[in-house]
C-alpha atoms as a PDB file:
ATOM      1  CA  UNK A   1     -29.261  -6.791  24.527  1.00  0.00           C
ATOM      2  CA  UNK A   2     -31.989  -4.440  25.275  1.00  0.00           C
ATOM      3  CA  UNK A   3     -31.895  -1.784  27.885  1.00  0.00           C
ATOM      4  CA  UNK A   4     -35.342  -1.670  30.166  1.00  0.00           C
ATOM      5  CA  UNK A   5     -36.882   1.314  29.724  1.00  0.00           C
ATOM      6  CA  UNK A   6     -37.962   1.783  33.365  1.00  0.00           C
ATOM      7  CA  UNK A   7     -34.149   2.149  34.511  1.00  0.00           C
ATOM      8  CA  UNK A   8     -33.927   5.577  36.131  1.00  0.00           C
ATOM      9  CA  UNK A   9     -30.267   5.650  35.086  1.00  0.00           C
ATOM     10  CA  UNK A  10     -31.042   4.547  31.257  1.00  0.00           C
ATOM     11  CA  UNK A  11     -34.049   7.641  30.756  1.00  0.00           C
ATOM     12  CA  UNK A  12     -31.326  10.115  32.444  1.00  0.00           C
ATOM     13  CA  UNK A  13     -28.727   9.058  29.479  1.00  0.00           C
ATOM     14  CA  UNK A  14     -31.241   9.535  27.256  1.00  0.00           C
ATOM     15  CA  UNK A  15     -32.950  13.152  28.254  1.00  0.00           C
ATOM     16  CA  UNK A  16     -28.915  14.376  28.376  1.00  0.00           C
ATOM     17  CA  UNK A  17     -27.038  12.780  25.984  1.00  0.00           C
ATOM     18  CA  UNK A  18     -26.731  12.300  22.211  1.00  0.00           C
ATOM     19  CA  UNK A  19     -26.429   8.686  21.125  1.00  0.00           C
ATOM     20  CA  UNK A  20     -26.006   9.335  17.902  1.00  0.00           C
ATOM     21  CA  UNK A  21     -23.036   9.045  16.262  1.00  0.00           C
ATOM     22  CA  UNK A  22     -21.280  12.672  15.065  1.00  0.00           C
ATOM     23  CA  UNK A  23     -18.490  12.583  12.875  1.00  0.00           C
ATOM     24  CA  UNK A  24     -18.377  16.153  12.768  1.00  0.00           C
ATOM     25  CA  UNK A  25     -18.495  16.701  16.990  1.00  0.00           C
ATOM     26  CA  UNK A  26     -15.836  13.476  16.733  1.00  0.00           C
ATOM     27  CA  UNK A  27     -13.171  15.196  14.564  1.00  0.00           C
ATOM     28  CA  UNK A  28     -13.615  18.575  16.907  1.00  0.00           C
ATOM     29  CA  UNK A  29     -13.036  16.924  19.934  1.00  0.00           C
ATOM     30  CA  UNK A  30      -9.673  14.998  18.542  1.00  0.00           C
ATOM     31  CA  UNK A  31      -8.756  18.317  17.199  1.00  0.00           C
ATOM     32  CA  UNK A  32      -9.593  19.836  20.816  1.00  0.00           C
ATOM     33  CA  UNK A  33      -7.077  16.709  22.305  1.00  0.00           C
ATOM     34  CA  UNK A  34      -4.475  17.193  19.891  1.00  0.00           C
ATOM     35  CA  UNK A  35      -3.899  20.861  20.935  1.00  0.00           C
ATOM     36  CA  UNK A  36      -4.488  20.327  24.613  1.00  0.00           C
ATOM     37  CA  UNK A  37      -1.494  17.715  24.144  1.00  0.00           C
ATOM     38  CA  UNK A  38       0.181  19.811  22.153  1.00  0.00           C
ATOM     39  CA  UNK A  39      -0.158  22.390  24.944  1.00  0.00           C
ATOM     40  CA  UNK A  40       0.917  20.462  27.641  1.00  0.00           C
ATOM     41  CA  UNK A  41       4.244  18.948  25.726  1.00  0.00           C
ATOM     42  CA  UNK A  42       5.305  22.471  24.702  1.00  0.00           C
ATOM     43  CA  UNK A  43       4.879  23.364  28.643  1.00  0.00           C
ATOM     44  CA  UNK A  44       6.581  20.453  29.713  1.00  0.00           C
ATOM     45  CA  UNK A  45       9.741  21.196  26.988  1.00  0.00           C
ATOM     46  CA  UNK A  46       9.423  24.587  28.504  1.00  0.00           C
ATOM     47  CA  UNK A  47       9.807  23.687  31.968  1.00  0.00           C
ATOM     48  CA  UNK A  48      12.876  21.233  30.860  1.00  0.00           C
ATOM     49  CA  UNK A  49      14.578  24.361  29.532  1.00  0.00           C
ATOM     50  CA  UNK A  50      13.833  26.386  31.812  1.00  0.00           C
ATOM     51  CA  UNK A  51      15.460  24.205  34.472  1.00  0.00           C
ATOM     52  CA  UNK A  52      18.949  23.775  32.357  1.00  0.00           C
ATOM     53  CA  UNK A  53      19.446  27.428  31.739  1.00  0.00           C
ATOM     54  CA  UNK A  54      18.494  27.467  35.512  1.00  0.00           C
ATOM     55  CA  UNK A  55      21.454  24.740  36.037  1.00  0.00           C
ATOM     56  CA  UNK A  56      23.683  26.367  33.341  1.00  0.00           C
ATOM     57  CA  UNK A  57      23.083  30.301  35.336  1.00  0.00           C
ATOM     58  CA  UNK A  58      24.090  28.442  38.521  1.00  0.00           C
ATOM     59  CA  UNK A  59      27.433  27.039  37.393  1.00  0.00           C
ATOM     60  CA  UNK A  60      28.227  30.262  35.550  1.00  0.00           C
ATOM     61  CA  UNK A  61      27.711  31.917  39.406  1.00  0.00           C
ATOM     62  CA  UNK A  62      29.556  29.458  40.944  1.00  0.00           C
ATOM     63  CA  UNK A  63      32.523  30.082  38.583  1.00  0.00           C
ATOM     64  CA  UNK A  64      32.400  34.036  38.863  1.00  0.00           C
ATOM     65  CA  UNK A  65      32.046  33.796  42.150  1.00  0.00           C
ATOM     66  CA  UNK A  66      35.256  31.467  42.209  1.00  0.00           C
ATOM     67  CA  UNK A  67      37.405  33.824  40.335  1.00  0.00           C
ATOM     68  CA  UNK A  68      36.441  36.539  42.079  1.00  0.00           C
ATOM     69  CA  UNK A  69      38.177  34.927  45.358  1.00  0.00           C
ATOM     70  CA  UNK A  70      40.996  34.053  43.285  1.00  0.00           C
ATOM     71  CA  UNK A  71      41.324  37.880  42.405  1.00  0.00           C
ATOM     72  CA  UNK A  72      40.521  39.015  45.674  1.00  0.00           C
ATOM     73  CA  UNK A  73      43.280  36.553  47.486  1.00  0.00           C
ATOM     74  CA  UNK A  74      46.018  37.861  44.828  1.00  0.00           C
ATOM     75  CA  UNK A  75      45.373  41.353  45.834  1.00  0.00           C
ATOM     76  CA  UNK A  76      46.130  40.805  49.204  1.00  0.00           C
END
């Protein structure tokens, strides 16, 4: 298949972009994904925590706060 030459959209793609093939600029940008996933999994687990030790601090209120009625109704 040839491309015509005369396409306004086919000279743009070649004044801006490299169609040759890069191994070098290939293996940077998988490098470049594998740390932006990375990134974004580590935030994710991070978030996940977060939230338990969010759940975890709530029951541990609730149960102070439990005992401490307990206390303060014995005292009376």
């Amino acid at each position: 298949m040839v491309l015509p030459s005369n396409d306004p959209n086919i000279r743009y793609i070649e004044k801006h972009f490299n169609v040759q093939r890069d191994e070098d600029i290939i293996d940077k940008l998988r490098t470049q994904v594998d740390v932006y996933e990375d990134s974004v999994y580590h935030y994710h687990k991070m978030v996940e925590i977060a939230s338990y030790k969010d759940s975890i601090a709530r029951q541990l209120i609730d149960e102070s706060n439990r005992i401490k009625m307990q206390v303060n109704r014995k005292k009376k």
